[in-house]
C-alpha atoms as a PDB file:
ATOM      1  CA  UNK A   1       0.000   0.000   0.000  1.00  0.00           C
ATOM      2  CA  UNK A   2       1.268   3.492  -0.956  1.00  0.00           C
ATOM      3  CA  UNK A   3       2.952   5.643   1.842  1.00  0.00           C
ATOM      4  CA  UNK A   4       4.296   9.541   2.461  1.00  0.00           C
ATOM      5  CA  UNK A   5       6.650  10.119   4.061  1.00  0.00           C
ATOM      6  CA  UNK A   6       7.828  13.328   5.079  1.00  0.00           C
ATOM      7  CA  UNK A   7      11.394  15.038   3.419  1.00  0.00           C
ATOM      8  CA  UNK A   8      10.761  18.451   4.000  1.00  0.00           C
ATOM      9  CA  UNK A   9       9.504  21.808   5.447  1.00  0.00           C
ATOM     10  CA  UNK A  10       9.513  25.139   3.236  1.00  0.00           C
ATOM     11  CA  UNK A  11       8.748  28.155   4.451  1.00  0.00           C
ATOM     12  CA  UNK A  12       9.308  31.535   1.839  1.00  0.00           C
ATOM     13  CA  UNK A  13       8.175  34.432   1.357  1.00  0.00           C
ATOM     14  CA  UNK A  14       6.614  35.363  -1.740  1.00  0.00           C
ATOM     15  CA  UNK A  15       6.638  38.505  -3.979  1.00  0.00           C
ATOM     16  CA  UNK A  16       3.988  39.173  -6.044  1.00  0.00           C
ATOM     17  CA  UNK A  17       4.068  40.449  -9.718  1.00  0.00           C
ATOM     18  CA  UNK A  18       0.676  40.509 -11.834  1.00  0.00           C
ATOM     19  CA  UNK A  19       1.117  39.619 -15.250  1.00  0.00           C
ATOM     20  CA  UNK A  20      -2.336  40.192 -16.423  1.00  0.00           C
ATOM     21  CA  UNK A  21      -5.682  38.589 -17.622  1.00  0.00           C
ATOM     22  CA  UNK A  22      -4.906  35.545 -20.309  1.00  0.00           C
ATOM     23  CA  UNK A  23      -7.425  33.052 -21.759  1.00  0.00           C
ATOM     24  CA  UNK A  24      -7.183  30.874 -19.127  1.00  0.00           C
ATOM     25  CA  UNK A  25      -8.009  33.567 -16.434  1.00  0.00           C
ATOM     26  CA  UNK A  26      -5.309  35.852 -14.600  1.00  0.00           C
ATOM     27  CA  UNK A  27      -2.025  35.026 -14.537  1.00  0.00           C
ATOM     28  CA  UNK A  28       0.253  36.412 -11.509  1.00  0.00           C
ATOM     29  CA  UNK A  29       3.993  34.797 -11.284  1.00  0.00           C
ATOM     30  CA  UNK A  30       5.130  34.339  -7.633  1.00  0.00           C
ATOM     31  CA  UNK A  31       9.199  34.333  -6.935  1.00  0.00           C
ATOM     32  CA  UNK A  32       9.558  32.838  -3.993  1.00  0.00           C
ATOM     33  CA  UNK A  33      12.534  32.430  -1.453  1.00  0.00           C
ATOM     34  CA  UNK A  34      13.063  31.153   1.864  1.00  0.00           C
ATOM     35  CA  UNK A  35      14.737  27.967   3.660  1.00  0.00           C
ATOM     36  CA  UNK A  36      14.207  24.352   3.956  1.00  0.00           C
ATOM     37  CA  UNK A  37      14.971  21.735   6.908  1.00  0.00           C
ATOM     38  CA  UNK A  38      14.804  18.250   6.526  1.00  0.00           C
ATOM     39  CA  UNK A  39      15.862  15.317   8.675  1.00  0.00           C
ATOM     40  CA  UNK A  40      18.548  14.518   5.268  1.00  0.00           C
ATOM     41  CA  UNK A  41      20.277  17.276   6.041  1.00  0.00           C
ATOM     42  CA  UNK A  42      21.651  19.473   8.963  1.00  0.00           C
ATOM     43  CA  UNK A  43      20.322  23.271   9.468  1.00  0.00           C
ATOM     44  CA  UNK A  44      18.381  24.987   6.723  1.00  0.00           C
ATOM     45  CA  UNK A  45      19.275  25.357   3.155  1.00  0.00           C
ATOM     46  CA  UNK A  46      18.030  28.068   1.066  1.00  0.00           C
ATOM     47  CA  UNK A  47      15.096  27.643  -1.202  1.00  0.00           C
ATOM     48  CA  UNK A  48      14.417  29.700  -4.151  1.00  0.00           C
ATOM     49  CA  UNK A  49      12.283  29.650  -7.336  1.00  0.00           C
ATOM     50  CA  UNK A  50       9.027  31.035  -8.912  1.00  0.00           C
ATOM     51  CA  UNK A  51       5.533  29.656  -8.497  1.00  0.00           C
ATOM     52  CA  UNK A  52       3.823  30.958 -12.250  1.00  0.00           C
ATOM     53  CA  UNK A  53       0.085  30.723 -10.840  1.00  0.00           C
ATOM     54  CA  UNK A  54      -2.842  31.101 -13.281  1.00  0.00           C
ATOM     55  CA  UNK A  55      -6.321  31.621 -11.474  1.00  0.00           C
ATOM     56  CA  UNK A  56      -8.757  30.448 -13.414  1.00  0.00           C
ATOM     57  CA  UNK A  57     -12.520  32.192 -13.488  1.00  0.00           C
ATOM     58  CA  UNK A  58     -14.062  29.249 -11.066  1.00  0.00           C
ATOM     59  CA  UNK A  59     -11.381  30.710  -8.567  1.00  0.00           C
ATOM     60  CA  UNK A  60      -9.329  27.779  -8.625  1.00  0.00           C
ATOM     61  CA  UNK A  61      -5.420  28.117  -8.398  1.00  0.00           C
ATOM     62  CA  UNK A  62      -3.429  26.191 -11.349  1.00  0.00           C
ATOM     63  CA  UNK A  63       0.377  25.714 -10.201  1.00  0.00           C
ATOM     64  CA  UNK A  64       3.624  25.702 -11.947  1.00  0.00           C
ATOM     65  CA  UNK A  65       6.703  25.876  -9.826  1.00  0.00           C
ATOM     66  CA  UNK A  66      10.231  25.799 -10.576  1.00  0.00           C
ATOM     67  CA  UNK A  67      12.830  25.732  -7.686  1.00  0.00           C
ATOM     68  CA  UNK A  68      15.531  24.696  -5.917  1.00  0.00           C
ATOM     69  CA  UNK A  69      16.797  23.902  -2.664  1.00  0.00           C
ATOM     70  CA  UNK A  70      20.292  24.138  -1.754  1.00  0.00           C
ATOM     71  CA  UNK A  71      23.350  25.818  -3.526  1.00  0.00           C
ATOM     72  CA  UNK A  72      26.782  24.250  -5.514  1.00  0.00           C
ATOM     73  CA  UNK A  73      27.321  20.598  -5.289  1.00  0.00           C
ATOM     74  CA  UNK A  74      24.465  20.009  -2.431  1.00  0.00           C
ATOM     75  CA  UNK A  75      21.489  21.317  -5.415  1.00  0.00           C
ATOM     76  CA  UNK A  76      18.552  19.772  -5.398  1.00  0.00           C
ATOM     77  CA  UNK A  77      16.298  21.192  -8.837  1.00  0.00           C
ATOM     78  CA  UNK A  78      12.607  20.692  -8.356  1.00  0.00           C
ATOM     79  CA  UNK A  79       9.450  21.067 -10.770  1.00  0.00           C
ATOM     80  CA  UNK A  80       5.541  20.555  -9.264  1.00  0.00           C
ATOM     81  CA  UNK A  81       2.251  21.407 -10.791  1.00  0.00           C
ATOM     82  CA  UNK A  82      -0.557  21.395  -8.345  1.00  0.00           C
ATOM     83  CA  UNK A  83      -4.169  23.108  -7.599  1.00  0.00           C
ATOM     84  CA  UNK A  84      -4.810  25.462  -4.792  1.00  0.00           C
ATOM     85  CA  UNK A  85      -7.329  27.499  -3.560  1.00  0.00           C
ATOM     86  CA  UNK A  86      -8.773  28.869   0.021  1.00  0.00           C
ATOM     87  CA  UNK A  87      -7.998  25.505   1.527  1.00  0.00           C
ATOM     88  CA  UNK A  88      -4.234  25.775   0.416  1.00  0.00           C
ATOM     89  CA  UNK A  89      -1.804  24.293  -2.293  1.00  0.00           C
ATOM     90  CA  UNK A  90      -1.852  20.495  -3.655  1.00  0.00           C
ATOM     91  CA  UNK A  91       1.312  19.522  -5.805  1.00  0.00           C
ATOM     92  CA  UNK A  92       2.976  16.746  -6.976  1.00  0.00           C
ATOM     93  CA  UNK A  93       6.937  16.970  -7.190  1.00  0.00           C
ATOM     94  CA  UNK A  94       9.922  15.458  -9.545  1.00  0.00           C
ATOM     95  CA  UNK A  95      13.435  16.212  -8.706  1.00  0.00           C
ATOM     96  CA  UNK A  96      17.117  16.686 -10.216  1.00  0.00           C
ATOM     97  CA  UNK A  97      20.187  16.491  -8.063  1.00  0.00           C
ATOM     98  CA  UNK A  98      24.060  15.258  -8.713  1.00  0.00           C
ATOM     99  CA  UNK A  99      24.409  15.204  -4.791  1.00  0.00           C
ATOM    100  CA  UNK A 100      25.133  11.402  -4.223  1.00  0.00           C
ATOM    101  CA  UNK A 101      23.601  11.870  -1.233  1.00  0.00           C
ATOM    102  CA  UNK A 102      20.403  12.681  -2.708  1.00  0.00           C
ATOM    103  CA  UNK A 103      20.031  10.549  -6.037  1.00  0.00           C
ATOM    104  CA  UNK A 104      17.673   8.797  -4.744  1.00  0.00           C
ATOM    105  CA  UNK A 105      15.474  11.560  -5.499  1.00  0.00           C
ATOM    106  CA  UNK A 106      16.141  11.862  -9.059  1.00  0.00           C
ATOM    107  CA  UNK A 107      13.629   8.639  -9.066  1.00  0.00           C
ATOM    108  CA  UNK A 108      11.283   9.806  -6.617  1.00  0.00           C
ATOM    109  CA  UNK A 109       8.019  11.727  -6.742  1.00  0.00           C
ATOM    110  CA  UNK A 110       7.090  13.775  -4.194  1.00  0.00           C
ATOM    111  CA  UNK A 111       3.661  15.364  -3.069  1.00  0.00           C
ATOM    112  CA  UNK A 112       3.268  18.832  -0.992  1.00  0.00           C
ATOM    113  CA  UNK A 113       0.659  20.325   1.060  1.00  0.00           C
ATOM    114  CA  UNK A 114       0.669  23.485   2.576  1.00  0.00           C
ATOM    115  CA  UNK A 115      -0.671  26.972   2.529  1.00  0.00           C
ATOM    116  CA  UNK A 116      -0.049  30.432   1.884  1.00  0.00           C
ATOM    117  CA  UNK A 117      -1.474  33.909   4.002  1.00  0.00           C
ATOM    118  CA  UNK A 118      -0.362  36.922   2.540  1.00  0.00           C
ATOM    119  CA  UNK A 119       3.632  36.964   1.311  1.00  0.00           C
ATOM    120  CA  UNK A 120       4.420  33.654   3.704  1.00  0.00           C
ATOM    121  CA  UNK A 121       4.283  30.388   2.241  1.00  0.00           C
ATOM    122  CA  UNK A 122       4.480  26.804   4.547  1.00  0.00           C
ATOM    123  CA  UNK A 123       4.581  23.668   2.663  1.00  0.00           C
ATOM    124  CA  UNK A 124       5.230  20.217   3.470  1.00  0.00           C
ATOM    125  CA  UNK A 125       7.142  18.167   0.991  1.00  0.00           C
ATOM    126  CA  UNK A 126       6.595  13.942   1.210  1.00  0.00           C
ATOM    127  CA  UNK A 127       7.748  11.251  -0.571  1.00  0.00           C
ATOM    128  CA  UNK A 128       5.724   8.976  -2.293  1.00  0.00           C
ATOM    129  CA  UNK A 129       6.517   5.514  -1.833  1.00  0.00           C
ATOM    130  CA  UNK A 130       5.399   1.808  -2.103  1.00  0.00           C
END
């Protein structure tokens, strides 16, 4: 039976900028950057990316991220697509890292919950597995 289990905590802080109504609804892109923790690593690492959210006219949230956590050799690259709305962000996560440490990611998927009120974003990154 399929299991999460938990690989991170991100929190960031998130800067708006509006890029206007599209066919799909209104499109606002969201850098983002803050830290992560995680029981793989010691301390926090930095976290940084942009979330390119498109809100469609139903009020539901459609989510693109691209990010990373980490700098240099200890990189982890991340891509998630996802749903939120007033009960908070849904997304499902694929990673790229060269940290041996870490390669087991580069086969994982993850999935994230978590929430965002005003410029501060928490989110909870699992692991998939079976």
């Amino acid at each position: 039976m399929p299991s999460l289990t938990e690989f991170c905590k991100i929190s960031a802080k998130l800067t708006f900028a509006p890029i206007g109504k599209l066919a799909g609804g209104m499109r606002v892109d969201l850098p983002f950057t803050g830290t992560a923790t995680s029981s793989h690593w010691d301390g926090e690492r930095p976290v940084t990316g942009t979330d390119y959210v498109t809100v469609r006219k139903d009020g539901s949230q459609e989510l693109n991220i691209r990010g990373q956590i980490g700098t240099g050799k200890d990189v982890v690259a991340y891509t998630a697509a996802g749903r939120g709305d007033a009960d908070g962000a849904r997304e499902l996560f694929l990673f790229e890292t060269a940290n041996e440490d870490l390669a087991w990611l580069n086969n994982a998927v993850g999935v994230a919950m978590g929430a965002a009120e005003g410029d501060a974003l928490e989110l909870t990154v699992y692991i998939a597995t079976s």
